[in-house]
Protein backbone atom coordinates (compact mmCIF):
# COMPACT_ATOMS: atom_id res chain seq x y z
CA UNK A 1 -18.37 131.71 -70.46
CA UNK A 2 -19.19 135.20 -71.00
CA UNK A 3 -18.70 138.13 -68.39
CA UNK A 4 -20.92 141.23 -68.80
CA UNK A 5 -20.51 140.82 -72.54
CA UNK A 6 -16.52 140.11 -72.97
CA UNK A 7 -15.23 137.07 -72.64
CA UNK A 8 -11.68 136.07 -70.20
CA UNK A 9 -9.26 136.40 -72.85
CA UNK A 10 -10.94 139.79 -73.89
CA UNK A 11 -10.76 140.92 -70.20
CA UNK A 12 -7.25 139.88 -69.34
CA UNK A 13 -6.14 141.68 -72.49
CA UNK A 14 -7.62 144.82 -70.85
CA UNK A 15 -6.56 144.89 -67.45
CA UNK A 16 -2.80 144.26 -68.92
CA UNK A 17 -2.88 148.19 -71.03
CA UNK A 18 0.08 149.77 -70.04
CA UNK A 19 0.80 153.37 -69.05
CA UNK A 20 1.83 154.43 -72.53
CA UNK A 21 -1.73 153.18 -74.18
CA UNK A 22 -3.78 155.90 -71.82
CA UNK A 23 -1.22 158.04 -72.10
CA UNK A 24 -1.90 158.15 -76.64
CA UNK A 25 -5.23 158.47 -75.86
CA UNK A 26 -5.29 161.27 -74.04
CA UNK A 27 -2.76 162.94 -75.90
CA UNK A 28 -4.89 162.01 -78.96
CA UNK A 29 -8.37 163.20 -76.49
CA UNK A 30 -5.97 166.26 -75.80
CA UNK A 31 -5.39 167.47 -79.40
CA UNK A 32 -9.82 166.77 -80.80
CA UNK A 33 -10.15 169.63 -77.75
CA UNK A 34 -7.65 171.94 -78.42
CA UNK A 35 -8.70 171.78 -82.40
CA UNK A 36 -12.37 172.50 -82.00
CA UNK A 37 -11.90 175.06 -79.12
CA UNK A 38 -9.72 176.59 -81.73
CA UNK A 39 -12.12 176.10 -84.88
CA UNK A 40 -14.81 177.63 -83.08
CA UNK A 41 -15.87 181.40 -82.44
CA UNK A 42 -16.89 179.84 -78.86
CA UNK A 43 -15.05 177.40 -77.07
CA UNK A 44 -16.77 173.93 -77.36
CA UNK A 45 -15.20 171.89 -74.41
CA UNK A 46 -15.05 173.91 -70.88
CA UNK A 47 -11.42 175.42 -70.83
CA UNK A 48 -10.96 174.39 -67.32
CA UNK A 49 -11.43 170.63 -68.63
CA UNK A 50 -8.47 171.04 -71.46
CA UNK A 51 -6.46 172.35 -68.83
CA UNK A 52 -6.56 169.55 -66.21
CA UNK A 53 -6.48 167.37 -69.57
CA UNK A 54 -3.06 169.14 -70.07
CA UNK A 55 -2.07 169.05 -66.41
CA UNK A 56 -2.96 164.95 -66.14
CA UNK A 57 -0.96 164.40 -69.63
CA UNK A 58 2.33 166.40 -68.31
CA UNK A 59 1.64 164.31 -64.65
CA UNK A 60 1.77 160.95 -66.26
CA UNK A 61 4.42 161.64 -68.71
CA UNK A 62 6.39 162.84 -65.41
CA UNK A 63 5.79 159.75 -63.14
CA UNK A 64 7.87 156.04 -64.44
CA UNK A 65 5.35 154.26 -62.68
CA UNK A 66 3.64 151.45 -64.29
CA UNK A 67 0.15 150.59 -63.29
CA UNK A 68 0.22 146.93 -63.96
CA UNK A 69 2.61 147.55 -60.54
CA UNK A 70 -0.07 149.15 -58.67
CA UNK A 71 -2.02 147.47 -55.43
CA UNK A 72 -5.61 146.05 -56.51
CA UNK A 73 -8.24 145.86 -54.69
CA UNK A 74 -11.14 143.38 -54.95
CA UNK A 75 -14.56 142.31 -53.54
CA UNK A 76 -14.02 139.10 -51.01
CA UNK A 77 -17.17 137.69 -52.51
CA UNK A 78 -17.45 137.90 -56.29
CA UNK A 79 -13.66 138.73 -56.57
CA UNK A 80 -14.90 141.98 -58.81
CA UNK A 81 -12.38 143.95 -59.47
CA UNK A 82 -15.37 146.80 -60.07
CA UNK A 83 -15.44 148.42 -56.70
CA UNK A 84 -16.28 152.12 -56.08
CA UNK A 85 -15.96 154.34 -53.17
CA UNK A 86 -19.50 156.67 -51.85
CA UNK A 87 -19.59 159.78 -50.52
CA UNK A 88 -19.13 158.30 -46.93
CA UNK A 89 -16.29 156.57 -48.23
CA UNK A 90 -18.01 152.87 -47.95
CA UNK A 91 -15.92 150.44 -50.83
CA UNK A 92 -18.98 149.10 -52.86
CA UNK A 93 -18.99 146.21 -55.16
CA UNK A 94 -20.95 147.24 -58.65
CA UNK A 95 -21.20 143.50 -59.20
CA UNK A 96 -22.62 142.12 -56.08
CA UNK A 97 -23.50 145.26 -53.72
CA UNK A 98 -20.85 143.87 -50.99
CA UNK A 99 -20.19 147.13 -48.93
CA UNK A 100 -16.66 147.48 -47.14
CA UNK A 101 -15.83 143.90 -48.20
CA UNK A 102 -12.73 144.47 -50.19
CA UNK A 103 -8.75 142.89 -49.79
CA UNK A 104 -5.91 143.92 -51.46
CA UNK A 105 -3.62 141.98 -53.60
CA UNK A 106 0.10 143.56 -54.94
CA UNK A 107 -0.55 143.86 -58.11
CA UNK A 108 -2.93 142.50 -61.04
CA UNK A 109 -0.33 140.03 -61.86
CA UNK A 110 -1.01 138.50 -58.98
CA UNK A 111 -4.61 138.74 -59.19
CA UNK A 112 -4.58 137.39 -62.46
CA UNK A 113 -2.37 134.41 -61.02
CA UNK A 114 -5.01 133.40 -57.92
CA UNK A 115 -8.18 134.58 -59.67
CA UNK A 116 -7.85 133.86 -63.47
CA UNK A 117 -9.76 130.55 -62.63
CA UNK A 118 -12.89 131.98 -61.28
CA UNK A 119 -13.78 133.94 -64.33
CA UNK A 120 -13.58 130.93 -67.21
């Protein structure tokens, strides 16, 4: 069974990344800015966006935590992990519309461990 294009395997694969993946990318995101700001007679990407770039690489490279250790949160119906918040802070589902119908689980481990089943 397929979900939005990608099957479980697939999905399970991404949800386990680990700090230090994001963390190459953006260094790698980091360094295609810096180059073509410096290449050009103009700077191409808004300097105030390679800065925060800079300022979120230095943050994470600071902070030991994992994010597979992080809460997750969840839609009680669809058990979506895709949930958003609006500008009146209302938790909405992207998969079902649910609005403020969310629970919270330790960490995706654990989500992984209860829900896996749903999704195959």
């Amino acid at each position: 069974m397929k979900i939005s294009g990608m099957n479980l395997r697939k999905k399970k694969e991404l949800m386990e990344v680990s700090r230090t993946y994001f963390l190459d990318i953006l260094e790698r995101m980091y360094e295609h800015v810096t180059y073509y700001n410096n290449m050009s007679p103009f700077p191409i990407y808004d300097t105030e966006y390679v800065n925060d770039l800079k300022e979120l690489i230095e943050k994470m490279k600071e902070t030991k935590e994992e994010y597979n250790d992080l809460p997750v949160y969840f839609c009680t119906h669809c058990k979506s992990l895709h949930i958003e918040v609006d500008e009146q802070n209302n938790d909405i589902c992207h998969r079902c519309g649910a609005v403020n119908e969310i629970a919270k689980l330790a960490n995706i481990e654990e989500y992984n461990n209860k829900y896996s089943k749903i999704w195959e």
